[in-house]
Protein backbone atom coordinates (compact mmCIF):
# COMPACT_ATOMS: atom_id res chain seq x y z
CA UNK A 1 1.28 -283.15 90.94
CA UNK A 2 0.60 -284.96 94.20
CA UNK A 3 -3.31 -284.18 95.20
CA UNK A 4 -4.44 -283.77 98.98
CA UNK A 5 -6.71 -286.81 98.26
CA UNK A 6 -3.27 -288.89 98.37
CA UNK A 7 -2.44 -286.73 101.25
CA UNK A 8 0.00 -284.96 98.71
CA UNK A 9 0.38 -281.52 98.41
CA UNK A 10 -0.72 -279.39 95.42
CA UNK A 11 1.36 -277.30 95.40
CA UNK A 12 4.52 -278.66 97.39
CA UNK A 13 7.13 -281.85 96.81
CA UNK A 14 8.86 -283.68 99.51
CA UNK A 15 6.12 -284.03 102.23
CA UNK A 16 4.70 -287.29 101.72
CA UNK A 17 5.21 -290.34 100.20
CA UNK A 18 7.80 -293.69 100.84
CA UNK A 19 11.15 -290.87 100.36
CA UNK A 20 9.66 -289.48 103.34
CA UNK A 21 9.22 -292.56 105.31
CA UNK A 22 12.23 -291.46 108.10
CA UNK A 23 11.67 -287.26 107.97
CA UNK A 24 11.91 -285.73 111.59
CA UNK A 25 9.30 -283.24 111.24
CA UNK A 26 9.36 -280.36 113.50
CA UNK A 27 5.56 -281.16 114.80
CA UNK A 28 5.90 -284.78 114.10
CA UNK A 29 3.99 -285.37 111.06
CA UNK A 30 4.15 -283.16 108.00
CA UNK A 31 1.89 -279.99 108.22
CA UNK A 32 -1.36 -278.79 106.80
CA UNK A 33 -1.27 -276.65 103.92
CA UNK A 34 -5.04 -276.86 103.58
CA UNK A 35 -6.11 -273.42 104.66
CA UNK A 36 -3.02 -271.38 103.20
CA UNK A 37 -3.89 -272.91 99.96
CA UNK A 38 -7.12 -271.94 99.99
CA UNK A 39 -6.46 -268.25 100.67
CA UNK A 40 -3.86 -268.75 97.89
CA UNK A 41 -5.51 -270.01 95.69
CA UNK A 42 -8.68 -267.01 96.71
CA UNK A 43 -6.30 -264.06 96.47
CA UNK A 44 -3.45 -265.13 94.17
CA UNK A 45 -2.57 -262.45 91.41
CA UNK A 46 -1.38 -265.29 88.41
CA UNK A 47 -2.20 -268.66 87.80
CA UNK A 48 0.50 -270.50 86.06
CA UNK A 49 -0.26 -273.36 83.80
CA UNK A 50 1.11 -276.73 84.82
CA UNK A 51 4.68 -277.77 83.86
CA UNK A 52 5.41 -273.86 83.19
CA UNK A 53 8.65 -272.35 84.57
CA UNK A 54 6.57 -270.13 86.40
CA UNK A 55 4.69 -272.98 87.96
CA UNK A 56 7.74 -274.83 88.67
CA UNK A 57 9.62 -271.98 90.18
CA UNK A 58 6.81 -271.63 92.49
CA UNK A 59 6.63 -275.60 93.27
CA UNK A 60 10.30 -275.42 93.91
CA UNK A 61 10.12 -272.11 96.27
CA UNK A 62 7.09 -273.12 98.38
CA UNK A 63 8.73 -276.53 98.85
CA UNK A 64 11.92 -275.07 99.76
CA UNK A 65 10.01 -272.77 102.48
CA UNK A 66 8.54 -275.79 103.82
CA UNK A 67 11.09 -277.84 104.35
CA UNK A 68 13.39 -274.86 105.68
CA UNK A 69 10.30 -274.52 108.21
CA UNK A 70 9.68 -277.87 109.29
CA UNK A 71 11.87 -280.24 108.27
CA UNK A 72 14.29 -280.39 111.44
CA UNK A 73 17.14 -282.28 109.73
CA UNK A 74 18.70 -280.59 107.13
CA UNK A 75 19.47 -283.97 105.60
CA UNK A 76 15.61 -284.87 105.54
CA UNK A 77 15.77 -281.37 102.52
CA UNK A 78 15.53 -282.68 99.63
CA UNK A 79 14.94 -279.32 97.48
CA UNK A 80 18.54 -278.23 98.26
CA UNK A 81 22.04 -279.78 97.32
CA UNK A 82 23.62 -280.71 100.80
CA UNK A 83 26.62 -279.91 100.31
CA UNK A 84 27.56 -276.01 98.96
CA UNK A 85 24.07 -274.57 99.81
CA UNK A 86 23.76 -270.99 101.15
CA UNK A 87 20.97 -268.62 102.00
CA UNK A 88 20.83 -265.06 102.71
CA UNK A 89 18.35 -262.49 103.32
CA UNK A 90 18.32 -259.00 103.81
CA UNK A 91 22.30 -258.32 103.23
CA UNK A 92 22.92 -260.81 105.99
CA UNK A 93 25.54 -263.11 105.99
CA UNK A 94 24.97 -266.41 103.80
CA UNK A 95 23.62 -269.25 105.99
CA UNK A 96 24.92 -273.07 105.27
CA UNK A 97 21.34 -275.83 105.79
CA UNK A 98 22.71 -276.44 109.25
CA UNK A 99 22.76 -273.01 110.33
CA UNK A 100 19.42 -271.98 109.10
CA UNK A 101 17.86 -275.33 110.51
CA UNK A 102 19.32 -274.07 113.87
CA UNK A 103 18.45 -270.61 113.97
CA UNK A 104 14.94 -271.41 112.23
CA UNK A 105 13.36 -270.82 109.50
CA UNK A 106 11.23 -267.26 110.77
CA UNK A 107 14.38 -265.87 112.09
CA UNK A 108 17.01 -266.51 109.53
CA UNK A 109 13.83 -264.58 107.17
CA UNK A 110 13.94 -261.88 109.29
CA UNK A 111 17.33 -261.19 109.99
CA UNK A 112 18.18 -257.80 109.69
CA UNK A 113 20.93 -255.30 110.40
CA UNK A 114 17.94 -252.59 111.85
CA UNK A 115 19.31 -251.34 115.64
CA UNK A 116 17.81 -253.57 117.87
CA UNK A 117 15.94 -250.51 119.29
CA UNK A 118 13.97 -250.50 115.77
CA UNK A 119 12.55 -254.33 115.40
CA UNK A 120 9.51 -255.11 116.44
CA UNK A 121 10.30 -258.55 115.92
CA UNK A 122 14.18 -259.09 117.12
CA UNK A 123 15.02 -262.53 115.51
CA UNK A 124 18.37 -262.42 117.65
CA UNK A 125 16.02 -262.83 121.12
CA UNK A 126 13.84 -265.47 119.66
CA UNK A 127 13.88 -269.27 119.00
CA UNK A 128 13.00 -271.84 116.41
CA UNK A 129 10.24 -272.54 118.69
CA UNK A 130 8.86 -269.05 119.77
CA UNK A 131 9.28 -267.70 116.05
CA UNK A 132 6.97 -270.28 115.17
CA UNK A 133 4.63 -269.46 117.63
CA UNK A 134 4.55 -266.05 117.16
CA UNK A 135 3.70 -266.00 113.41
CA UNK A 136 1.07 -269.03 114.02
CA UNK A 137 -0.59 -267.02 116.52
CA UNK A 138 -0.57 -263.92 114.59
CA UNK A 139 -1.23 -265.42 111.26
CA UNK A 140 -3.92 -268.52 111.82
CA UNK A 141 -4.58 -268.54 108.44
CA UNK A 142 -0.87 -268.64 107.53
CA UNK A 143 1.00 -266.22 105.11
CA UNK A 144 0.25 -267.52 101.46
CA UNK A 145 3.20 -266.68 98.58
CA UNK A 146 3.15 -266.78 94.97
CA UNK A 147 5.32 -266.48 92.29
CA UNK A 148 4.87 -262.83 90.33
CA UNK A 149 7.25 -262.88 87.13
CA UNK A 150 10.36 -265.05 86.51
CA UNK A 151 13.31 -262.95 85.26
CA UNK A 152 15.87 -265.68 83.90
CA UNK A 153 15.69 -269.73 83.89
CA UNK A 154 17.82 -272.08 85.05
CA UNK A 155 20.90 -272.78 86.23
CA UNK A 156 20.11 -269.04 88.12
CA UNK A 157 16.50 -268.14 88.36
CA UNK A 158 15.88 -264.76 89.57
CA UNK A 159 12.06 -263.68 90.16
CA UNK A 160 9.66 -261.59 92.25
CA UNK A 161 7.20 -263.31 94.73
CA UNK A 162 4.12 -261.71 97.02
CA UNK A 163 3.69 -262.70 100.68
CA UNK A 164 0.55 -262.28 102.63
CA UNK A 165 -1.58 -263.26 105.17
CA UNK A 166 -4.02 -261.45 107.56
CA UNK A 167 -2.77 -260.88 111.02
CA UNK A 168 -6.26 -262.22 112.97
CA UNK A 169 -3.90 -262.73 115.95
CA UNK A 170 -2.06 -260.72 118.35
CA UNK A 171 1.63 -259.51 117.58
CA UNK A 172 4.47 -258.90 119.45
CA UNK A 173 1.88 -256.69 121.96
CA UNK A 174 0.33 -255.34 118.96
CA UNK A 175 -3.92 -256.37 118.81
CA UNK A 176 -5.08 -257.88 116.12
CA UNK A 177 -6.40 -256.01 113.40
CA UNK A 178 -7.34 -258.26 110.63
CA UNK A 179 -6.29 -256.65 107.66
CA UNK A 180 -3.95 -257.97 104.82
CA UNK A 181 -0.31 -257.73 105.62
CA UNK A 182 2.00 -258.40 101.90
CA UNK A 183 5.25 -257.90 101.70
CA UNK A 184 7.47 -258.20 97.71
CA UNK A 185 10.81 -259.48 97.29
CA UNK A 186 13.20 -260.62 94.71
CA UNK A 187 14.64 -263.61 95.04
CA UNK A 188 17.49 -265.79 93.06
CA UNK A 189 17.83 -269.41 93.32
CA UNK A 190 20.95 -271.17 91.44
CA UNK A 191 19.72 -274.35 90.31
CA UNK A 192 21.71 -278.06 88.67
C-alpha cells in the first residue's frame, strides 16, 4: 500500500506515482484524501485486514470513485477496462467511461427517474462543475465509504457499502445542520 508520506494514498491506487506522470486532473493535481480518511478511518464499521478480499474490494471501489470524480480523461482510468465498461445507478441506463466523464461523476450517482418536481438535487440541471461544488460545499469534510460484506469474489463481486459524511454546509437552499447523512447500497463490479 502506497503511504501519504510518499504522497500515496492509503487507501486508493492510481493517484500518484511515474503511471501518473501525464493524468489531466480535474483540479490540476490529484486531490486530498487526508480529511475523508480520517473520518473513515474514526467512524468506519469493519476494518479489513490487508490483502483480504474485503480490503481489496474496497481499494478497488474507492479508487474507482476517484478516478470517476477527478480524473477528466477517461483514458487517464486505470481501474476500468477501456473498452466494454458500463455503469449504472439507480435503474438508469448503463453509462460507457466517456459518458460518465461528461456528465460527471455526482450526477451520473444521482441519476434518477424521480419527477423532476421531487429532487432536491436535479442532476439533469447541473454540471460536472456545479455538482462538485455543491457536495464540496455541503460536505467539507467529504462523504467517507466503506466496504460492509462481500457477497461473491471475482470475476463478479457483488457487496454492500456505507456512505456518509456530515452536511456542515449549506444544500441546495437547505442550512446546514451538521448531523450525519449515510446512505447503503449494493453494488456489483465484474472484474478480469
Amino acid at each position: 500500500m502506497a503511504s501519504t508520506e510518499t504522497g500515496g494514498d492509503k487507501y486508493r491506487s492510481f493517484m500518484h506515482g511515474e503511471g501518473e506522470k501525464n493524468t489531466v486532473w480535474r483540479h490540476g493535481a490529484p486531490p486530498n484524501y487526508d480529511i475523508v480518511n480520517k473520518l473513515f478511518e474514526e467512524e468506519r464499521t469493519k476494518e479489513w485486514p490487508d490483502g483480504s478480499l474485503e480490503e481489496k474490494v474496497q481499494r478497488l471501489l474507492k479508487t474507482w470513485e476517484m478516478e470517476m470524480i477527478h480524473k477528466v480523461r477517461p483514458d487517464d482510468q486505470k481501474s476500468v477496462h477501456s473498452q466494454g465498461f458500463t455503469a449504472s445507478t439507480n435503474g438508469m441506463k448503463p453509462l460507457t467511461r466517456k459518458e460518465w466523464t461528461a456528465i460527471g461523476g455526482y450526477n451520473a450517482f444521482l441519476a434518477t427517474k424521480l419527477p423532476p418536481e421531487h429532487r432536491i438535487y436535479d442532476p439533469d440541471k447541473e454540471t460536472v462543475d456545479s455538482g462538485m461544488s455543491t457536495f464540496l460545499t455541503a460536505f467539507p469534510r467529504g462523504f467517507a465509504i466503506e466496504v460492509l460484506d462481500v457477497y461473491s469474489g471475482p470475476p463478479r463481486v457483488a457487496f454492500k457499502f456505507r456512505h456518509w459524511g456530515y452536511m456542515e454546509g449549506p444544500f441546495k437552499g437547505h442550512p446546514p445542520h451538521g448531523q450525519r447523512v449515510e446512505f447503503f447500497g449494493v453494488c456489483v463490479f465484474h472484474v478480469s
